[in-house]
C-alpha atoms as a PDB file:
ATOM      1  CA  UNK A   1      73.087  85.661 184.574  1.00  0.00           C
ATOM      2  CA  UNK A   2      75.508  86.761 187.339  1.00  0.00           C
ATOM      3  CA  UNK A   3      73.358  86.692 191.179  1.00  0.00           C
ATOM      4  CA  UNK A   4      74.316  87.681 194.434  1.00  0.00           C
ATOM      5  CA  UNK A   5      73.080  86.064 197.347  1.00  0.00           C
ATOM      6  CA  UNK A   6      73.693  88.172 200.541  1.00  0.00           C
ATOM      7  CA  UNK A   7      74.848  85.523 203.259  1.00  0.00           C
ATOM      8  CA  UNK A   8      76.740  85.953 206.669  1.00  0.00           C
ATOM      9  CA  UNK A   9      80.128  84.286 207.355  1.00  0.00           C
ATOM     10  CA  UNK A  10      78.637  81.130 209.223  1.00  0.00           C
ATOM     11  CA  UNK A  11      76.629  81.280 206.144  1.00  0.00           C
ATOM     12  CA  UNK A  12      79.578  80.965 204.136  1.00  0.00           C
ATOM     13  CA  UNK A  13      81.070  78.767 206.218  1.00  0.00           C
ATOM     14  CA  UNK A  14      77.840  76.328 205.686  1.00  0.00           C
ATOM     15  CA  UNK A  15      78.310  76.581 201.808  1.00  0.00           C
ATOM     16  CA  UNK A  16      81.763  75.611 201.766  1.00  0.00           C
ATOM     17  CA  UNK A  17      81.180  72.547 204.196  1.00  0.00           C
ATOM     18  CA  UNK A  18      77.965  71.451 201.917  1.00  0.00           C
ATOM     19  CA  UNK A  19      79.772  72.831 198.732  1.00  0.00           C
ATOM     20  CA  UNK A  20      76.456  74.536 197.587  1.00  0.00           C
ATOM     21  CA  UNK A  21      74.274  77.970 198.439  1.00  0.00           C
ATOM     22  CA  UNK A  22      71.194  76.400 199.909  1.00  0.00           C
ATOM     23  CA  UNK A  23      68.496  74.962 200.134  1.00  0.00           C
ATOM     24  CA  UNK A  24      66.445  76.579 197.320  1.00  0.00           C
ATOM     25  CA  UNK A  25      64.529  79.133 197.114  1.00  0.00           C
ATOM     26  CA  UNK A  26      67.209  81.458 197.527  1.00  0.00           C
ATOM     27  CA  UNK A  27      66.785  85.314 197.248  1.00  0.00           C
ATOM     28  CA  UNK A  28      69.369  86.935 195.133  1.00  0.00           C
ATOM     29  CA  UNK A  29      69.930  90.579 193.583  1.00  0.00           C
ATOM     30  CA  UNK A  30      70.096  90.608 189.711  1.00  0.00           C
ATOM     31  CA  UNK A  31      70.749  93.396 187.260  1.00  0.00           C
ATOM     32  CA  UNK A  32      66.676  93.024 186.787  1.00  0.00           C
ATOM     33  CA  UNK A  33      64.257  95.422 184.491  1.00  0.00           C
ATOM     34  CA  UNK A  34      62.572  97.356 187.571  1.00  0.00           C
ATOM     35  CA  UNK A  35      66.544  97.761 188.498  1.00  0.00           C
ATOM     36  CA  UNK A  36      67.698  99.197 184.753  1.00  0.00           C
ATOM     37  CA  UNK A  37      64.739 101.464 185.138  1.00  0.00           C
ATOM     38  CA  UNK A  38      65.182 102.709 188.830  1.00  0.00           C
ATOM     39  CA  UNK A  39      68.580 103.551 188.029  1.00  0.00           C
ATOM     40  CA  UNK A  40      68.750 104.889 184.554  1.00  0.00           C
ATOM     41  CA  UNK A  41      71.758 103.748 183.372  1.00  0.00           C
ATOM     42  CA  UNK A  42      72.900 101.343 180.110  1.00  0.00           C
ATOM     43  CA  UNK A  43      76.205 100.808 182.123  1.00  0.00           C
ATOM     44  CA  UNK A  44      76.023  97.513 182.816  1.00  0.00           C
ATOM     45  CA  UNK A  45      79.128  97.641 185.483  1.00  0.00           C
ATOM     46  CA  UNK A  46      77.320 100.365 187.438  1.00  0.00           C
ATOM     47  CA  UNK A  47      73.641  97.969 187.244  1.00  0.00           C
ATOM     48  CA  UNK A  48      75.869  95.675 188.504  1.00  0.00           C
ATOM     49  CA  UNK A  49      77.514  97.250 191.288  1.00  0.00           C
ATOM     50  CA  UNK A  50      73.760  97.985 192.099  1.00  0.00           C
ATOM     51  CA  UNK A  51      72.484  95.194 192.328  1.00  0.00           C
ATOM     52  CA  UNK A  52      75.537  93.844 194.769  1.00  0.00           C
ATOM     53  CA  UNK A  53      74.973  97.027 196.857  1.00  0.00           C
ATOM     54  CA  UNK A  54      70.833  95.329 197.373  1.00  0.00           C
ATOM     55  CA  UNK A  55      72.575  92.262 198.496  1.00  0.00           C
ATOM     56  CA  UNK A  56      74.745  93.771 200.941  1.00  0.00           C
ATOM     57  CA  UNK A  57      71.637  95.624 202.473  1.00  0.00           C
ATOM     58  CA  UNK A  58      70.221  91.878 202.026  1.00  0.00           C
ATOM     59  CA  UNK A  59      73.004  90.713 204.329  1.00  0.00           C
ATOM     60  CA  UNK A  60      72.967  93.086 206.864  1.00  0.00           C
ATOM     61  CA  UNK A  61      69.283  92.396 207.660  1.00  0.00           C
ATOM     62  CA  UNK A  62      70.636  88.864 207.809  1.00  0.00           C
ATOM     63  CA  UNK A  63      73.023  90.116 210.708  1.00  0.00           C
ATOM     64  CA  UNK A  64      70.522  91.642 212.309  1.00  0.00           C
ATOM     65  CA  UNK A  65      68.417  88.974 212.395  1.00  0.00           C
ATOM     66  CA  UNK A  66      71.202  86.899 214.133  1.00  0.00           C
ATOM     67  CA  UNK A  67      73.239  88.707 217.176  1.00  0.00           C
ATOM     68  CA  UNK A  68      75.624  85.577 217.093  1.00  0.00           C
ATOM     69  CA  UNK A  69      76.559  86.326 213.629  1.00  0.00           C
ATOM     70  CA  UNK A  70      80.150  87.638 212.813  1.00  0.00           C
ATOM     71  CA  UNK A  71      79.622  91.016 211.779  1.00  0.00           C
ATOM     72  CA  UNK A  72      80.956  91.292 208.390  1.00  0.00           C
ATOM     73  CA  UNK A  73      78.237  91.353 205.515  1.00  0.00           C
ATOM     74  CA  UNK A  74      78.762  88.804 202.522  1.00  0.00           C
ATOM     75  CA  UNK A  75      77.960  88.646 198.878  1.00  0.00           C
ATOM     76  CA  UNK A  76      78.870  85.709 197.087  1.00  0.00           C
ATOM     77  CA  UNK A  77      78.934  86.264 193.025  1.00  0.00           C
ATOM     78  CA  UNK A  78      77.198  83.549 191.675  1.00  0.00           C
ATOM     79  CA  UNK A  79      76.396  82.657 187.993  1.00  0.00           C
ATOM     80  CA  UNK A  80      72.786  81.089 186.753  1.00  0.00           C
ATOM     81  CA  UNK A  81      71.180  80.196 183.976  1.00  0.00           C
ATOM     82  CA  UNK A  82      68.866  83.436 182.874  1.00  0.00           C
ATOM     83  CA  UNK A  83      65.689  81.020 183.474  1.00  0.00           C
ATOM     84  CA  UNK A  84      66.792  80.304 186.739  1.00  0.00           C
ATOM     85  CA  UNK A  85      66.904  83.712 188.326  1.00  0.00           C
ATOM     86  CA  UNK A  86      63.089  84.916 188.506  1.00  0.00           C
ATOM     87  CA  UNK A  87      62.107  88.227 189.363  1.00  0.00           C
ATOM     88  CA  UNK A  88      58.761  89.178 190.412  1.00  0.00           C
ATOM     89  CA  UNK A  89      56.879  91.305 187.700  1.00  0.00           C
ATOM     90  CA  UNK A  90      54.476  92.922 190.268  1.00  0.00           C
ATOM     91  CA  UNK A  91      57.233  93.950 192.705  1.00  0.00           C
ATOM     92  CA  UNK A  92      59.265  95.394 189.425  1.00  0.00           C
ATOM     93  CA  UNK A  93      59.428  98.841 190.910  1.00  0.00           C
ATOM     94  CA  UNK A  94      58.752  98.597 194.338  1.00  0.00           C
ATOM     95  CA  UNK A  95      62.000  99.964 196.157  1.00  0.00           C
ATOM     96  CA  UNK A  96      62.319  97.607 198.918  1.00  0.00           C
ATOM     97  CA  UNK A  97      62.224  94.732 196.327  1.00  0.00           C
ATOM     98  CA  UNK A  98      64.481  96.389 193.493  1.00  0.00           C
ATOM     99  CA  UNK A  99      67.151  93.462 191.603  1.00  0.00           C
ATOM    100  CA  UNK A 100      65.614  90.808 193.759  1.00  0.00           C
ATOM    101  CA  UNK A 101      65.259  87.604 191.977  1.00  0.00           C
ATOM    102  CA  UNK A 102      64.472  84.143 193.354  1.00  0.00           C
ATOM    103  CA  UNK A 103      66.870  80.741 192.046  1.00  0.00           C
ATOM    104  CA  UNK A 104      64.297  78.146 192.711  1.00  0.00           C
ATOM    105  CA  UNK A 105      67.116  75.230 193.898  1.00  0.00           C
ATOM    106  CA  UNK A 106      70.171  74.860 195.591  1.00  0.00           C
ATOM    107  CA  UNK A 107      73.135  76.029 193.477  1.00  0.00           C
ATOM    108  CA  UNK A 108      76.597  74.687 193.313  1.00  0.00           C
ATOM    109  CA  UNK A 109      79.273  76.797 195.377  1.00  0.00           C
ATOM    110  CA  UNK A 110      81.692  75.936 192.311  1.00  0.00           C
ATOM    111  CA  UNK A 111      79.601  78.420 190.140  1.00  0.00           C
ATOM    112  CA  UNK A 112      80.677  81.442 192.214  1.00  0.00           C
ATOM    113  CA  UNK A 113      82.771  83.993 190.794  1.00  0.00           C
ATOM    114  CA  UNK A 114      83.692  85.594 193.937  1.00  0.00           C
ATOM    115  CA  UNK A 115      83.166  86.325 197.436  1.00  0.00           C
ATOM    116  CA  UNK A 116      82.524  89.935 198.990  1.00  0.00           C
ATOM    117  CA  UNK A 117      82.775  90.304 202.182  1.00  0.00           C
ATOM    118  CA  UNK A 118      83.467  93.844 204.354  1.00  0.00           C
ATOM    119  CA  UNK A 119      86.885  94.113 205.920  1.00  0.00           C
ATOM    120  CA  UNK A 120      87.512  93.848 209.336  1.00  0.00           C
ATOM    121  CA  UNK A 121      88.043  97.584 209.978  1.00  0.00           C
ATOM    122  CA  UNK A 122      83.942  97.792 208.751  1.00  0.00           C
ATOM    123  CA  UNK A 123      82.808  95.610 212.132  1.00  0.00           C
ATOM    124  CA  UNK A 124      82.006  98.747 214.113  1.00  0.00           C
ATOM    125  CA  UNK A 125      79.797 100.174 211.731  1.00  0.00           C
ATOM    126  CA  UNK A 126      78.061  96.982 210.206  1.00  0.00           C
ATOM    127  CA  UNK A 127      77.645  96.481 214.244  1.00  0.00           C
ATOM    128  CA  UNK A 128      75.955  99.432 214.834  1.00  0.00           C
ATOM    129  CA  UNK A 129      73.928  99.108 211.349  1.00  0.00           C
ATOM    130  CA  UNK A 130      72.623  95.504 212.759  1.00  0.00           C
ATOM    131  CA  UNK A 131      71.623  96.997 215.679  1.00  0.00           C
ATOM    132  CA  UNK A 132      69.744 100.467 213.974  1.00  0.00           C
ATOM    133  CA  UNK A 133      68.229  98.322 211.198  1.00  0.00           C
ATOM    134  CA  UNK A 134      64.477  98.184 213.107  1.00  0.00           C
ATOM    135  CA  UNK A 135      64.269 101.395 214.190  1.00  0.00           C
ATOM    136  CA  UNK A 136      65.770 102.955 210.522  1.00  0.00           C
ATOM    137  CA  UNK A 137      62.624 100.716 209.229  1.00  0.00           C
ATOM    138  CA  UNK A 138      60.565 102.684 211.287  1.00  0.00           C
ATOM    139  CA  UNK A 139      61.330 106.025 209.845  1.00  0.00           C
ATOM    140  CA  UNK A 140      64.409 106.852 212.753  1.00  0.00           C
ATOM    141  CA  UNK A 141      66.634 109.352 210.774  1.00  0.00           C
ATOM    142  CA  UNK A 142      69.432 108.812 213.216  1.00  0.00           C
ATOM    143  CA  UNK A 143      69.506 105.037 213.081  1.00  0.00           C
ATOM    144  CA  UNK A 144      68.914 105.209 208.953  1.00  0.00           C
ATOM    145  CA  UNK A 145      72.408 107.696 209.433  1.00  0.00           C
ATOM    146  CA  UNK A 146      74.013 105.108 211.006  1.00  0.00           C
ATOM    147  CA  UNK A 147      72.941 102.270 208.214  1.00  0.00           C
ATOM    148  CA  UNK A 148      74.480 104.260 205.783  1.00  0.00           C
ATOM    149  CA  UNK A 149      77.548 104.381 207.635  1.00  0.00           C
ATOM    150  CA  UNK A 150      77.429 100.166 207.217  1.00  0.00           C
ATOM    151  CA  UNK A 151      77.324 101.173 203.356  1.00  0.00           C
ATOM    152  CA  UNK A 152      80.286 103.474 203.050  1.00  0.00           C
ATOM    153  CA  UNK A 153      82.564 100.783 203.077  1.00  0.00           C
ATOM    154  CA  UNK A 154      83.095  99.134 200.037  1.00  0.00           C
ATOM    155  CA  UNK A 155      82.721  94.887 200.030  1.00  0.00           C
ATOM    156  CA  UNK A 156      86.607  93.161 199.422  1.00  0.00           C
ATOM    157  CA  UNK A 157      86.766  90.458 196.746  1.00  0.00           C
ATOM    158  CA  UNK A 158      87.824  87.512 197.340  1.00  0.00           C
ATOM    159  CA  UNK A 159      88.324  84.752 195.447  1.00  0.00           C
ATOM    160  CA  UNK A 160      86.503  81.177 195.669  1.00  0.00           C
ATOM    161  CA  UNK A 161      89.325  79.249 196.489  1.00  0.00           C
ATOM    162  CA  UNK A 162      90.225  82.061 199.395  1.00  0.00           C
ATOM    163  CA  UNK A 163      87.026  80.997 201.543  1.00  0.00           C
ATOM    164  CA  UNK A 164      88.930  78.630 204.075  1.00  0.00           C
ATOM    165  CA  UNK A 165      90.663  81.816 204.939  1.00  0.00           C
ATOM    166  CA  UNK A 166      87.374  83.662 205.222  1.00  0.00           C
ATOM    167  CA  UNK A 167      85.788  81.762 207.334  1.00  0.00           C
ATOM    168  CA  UNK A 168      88.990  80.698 210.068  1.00  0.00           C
END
């Protein structure tokens, strides 16, 4: 099963040095049931692309939690065994919690498939969506505006091998 785990870059930077995302648990995003049904679709590239969009939004709360954080959000691609990737049946179709799946343990960075991370012209805006994250939680229209400006730009892929360059 193909995860991504939302991380920043000094998260990234961590996984490289230790050659592994972790420590378990880690929270991923998953093309899950409650995320098939939310979104209606049998196109398995578009549940996909879903379920990377939850861990971008999964990243930028990670930015916002730290202000010393480059900010650039990052998805890293990972691949599991089904059994490892657990969703939570009761949170199925709750919309905070759509595609999220816990991986119980640590898992080896060599089982990425890619890296995405936002390009460097996206800093402003994932900036500003860092900082309007708490107040868009608390029902601000005008900070929820400018969280969705964070998620008009599209993640870059990068390859495994390209992360020394990522995180310079």
């Amino acid at each position: 099963m193909r995860v991504y785990v939302p991380l920043t870059l000094s998260g990234l930077a961590e996984a490289h040095k230790t050659g592994e995302l972790g420590p378990g648990p880690l929270t991923a995003y998953a093309v899950t049931p409650g995320l098939r049904e939310w979104y209606v679709s049998d196109d398995i590239e578009e549940l996909e692309y879903a379920a990377l969009n939850r861990a971008a939004a999964a990243s930028l709360r990670l930015l916002a939690g730290d202000p010393d954080a480059a900010r650039r959000r990052v998805v890293v691609a990972v691949d599991v065994r089904d059994q490892d990737a657990v969703a939570d049946p009761d949170a199925a179709l709750v919309a905070s919690a759509l595609g999220e799946v816990r991986v119980a343990s640590a898992v080896p960075l060599a089982k990425a498939a890619a890296i995405h991370v936002d390009a460097t012209d996206a800093v402003g805006d994932v900036s500003a969506a860092a900082a309007a994250l708490g107040a868009a939680d608390q029902g601000d229209d005008d900070a929820q505006f400018t969280v969705d400006g964070a998620e008009d730009h599209e993640l870059l892929w990068y390859a495994v091998q390209e992360i020394p360059n990522l995180i310079d």
